[in-house]
Each structure stands twice: as C-alpha cells, then as structure tokens.
N, C-alpha and C. Protein backbone atom coordinates (compact mmCIF):
# COMPACT_ATOMS: atom_id res chain seq x y z
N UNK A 1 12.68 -53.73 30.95
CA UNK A 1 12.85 -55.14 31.17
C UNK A 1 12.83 -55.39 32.68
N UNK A 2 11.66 -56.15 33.57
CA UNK A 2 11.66 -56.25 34.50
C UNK A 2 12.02 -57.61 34.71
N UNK A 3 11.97 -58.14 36.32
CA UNK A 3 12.17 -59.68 36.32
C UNK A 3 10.86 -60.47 37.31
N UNK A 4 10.62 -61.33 36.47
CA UNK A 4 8.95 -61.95 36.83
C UNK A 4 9.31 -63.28 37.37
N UNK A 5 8.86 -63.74 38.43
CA UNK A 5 9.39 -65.11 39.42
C UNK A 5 8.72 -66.03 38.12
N UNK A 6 9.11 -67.30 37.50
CA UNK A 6 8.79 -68.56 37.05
C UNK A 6 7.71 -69.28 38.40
N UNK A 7 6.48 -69.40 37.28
CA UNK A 7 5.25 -70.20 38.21
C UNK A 7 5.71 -71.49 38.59
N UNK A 8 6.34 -71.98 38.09
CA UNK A 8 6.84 -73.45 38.93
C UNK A 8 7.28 -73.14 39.39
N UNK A 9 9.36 -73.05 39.37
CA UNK A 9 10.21 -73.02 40.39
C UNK A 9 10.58 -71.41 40.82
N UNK A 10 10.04 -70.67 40.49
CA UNK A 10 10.17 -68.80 41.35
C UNK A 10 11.22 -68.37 41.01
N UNK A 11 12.02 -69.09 39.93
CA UNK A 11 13.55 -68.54 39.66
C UNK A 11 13.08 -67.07 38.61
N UNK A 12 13.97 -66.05 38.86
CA UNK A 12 13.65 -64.34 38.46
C UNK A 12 14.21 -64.56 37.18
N UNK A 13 13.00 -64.49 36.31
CA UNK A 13 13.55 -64.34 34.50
C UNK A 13 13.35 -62.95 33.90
N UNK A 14 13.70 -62.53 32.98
CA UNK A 14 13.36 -61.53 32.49
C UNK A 14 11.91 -61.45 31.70
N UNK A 15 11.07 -60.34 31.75
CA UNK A 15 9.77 -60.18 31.29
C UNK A 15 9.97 -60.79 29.95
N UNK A 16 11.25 -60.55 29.34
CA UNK A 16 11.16 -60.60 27.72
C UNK A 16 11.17 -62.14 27.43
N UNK A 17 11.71 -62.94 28.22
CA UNK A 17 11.80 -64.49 28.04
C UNK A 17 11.05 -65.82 27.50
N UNK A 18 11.22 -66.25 26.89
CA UNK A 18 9.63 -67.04 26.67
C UNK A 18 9.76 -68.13 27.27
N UNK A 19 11.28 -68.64 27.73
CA UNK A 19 10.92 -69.70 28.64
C UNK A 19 11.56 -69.78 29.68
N UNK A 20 11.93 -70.06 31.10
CA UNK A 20 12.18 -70.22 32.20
C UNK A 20 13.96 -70.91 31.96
N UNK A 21 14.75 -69.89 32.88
CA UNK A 21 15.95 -70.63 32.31
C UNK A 21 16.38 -71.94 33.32
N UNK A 22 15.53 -71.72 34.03
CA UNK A 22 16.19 -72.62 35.65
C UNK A 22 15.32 -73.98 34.78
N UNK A 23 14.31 -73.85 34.53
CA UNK A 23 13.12 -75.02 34.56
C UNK A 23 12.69 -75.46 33.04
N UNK A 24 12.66 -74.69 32.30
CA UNK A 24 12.46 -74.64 31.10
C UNK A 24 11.03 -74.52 30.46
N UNK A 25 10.52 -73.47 31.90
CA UNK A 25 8.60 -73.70 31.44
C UNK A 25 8.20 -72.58 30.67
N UNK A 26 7.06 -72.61 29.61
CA UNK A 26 7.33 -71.73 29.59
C UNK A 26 6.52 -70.52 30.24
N UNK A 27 7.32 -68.82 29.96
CA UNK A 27 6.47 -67.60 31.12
C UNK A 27 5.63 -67.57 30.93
N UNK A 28 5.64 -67.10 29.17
CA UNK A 28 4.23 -66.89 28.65
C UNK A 28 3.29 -67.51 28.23
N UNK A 29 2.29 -68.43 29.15
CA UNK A 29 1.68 -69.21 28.97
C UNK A 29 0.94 -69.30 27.42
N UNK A 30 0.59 -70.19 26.68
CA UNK A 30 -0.03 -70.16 25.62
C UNK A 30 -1.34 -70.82 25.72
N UNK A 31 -2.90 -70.81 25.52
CA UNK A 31 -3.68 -71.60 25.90
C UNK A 31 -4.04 -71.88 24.26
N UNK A 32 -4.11 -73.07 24.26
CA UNK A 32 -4.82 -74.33 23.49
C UNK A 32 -6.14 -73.46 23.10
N UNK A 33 -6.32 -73.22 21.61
CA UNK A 33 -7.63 -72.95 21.28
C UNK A 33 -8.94 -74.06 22.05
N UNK A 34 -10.10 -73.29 22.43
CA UNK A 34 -11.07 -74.28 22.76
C UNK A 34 -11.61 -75.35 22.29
N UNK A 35 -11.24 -75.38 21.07
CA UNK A 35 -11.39 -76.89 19.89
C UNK A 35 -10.65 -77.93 20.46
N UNK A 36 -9.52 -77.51 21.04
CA UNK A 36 -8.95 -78.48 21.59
C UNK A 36 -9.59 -79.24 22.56
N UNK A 37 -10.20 -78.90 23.60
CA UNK A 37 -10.59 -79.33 25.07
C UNK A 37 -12.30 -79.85 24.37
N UNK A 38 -12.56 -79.15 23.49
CA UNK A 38 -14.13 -79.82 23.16
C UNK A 38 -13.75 -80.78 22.32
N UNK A 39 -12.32 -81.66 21.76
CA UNK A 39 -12.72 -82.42 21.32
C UNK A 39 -11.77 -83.69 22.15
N UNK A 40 -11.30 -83.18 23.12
CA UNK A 40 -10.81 -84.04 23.74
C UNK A 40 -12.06 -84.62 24.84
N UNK A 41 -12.93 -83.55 25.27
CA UNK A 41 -14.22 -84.59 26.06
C UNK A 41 -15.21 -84.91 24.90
N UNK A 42 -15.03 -84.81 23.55
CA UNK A 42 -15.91 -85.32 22.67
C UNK A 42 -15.55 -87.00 22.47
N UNK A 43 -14.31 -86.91 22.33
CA UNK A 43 -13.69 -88.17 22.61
C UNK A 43 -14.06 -89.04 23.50
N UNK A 44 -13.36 -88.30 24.79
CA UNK A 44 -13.96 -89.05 26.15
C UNK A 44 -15.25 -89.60 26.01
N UNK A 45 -16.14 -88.93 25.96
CA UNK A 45 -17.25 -89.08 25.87
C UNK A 45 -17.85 -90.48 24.63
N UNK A 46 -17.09 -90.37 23.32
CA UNK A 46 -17.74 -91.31 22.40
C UNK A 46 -17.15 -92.62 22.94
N UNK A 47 -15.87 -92.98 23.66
CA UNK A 47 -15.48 -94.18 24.18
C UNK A 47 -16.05 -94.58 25.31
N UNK A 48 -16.43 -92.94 26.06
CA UNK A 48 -17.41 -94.26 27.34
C UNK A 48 -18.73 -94.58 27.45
N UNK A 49 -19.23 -93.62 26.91
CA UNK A 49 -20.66 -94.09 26.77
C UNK A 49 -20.94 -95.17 26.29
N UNK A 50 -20.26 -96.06 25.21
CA UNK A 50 -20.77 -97.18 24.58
C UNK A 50 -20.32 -98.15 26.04
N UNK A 51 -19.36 -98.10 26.03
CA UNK A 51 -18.31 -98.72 27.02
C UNK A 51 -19.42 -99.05 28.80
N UNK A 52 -20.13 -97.88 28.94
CA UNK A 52 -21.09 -98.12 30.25
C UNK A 52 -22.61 -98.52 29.56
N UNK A 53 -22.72 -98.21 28.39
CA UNK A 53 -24.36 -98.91 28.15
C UNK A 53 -24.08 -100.41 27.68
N UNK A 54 -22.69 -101.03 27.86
CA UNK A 54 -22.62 -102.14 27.42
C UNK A 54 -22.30 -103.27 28.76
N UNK A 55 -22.05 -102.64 29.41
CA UNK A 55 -21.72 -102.78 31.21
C UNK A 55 -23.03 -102.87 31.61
N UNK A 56 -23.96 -101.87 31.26
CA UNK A 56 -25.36 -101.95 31.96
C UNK A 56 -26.15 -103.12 31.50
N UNK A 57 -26.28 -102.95 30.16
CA UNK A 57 -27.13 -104.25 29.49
C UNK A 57 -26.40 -105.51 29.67
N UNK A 58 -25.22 -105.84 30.10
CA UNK A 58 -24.41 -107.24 30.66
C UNK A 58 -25.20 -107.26 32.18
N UNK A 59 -24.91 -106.45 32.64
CA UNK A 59 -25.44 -106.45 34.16
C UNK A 59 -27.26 -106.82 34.02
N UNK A 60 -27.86 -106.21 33.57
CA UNK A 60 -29.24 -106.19 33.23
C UNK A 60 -29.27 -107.85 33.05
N UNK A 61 -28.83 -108.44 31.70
CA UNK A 61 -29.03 -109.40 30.98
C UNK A 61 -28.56 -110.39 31.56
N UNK A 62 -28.24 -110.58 32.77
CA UNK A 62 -27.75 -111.84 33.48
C UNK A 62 -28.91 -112.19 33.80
N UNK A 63 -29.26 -113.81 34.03
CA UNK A 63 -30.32 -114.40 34.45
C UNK A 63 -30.19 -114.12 36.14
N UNK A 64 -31.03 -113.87 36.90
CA UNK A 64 -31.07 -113.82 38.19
C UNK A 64 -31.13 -115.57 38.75
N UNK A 65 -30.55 -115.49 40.11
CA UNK A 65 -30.24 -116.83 40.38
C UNK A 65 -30.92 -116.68 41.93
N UNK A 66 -31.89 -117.47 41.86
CA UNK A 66 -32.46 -117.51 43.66
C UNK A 66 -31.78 -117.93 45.02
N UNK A 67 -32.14 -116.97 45.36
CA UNK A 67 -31.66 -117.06 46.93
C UNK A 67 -31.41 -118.47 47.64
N UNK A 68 -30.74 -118.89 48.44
CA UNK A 68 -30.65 -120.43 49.05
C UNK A 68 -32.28 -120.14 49.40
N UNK A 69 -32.57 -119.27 50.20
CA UNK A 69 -33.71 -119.59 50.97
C UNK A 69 -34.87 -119.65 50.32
N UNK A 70 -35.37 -118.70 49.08
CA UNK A 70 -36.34 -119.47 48.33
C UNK A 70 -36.20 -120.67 48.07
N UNK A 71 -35.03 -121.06 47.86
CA UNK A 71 -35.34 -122.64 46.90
C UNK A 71 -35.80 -123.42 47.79
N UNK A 72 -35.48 -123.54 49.61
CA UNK A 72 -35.74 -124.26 50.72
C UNK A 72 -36.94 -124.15 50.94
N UNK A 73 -37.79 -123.12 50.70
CA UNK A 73 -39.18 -122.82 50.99
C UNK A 73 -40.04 -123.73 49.70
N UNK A 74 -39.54 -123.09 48.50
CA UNK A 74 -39.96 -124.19 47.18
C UNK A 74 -40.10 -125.46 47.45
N UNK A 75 -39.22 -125.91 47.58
CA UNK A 75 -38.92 -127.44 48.03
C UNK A 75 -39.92 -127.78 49.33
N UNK A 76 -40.02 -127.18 50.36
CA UNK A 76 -40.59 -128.02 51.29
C UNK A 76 -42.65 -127.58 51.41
N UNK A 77 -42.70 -126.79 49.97
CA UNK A 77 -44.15 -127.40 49.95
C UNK A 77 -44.57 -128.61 49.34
C-alpha cells in the first residue's frame, strides 16, 4: 500500500482508495465508454446544423436594399 498525491488537490491517499479523502475526486479515474462522447457530438451536431442552415438561408433570403448612392445616381438620369 503506497501513497499517490490526488490530481486536483496533491493530498497523499492510499493506492487502495477510490476516492480522494481531502477532495472527494475520484483516484481511479474511470473513462466513459466512447459511445458516450460519439453521441454527445452526434447531438451537438443534429441541433446545429439545422440551427446554421437556417441562419444562412434567413441571411441569403433577405431582399437586398440599395445603397444611398445608387438611388442618387438613378434618380438624376
């Protein structure tokens, strides 16, 4: 049984510990199967894409409005 510093606060826990007694993190990190993270940017992904091709075609679909100075040139032929 050795003692391993806690990655947050460096307080000396024992190897056997599963969680940090100072901080409560835990030692032995656990990682999230990769299903997790592919469906969290699958997500991301299905809310913004609609979200920016609907931004683009608003932007697109505005009528353009002429410049002061064309219309002054229009006018004075």
């Amino acid at each position: 049984m050795a003692l391993e510093p806690c990655r947050v606060c460096g307080t000396l826990n024992s190897s056997e510990a599963e969680i940090c007694l100072s901080c409560e993190f835990p030692t032995k990190g656990r990682r999230r199967p990769a299903i997790f993270q592919w469906a969290a940017v699958g997500l991301f992904a299905l809310f913004t894409i609609p979200l920016v091709m609907t931004l683009m075609n608003r932007i697109q679909s505005q009528p353009r409005q002429p410049s002061p100075q064309s219309v002054s040139i229009h006018l004075a032929r």
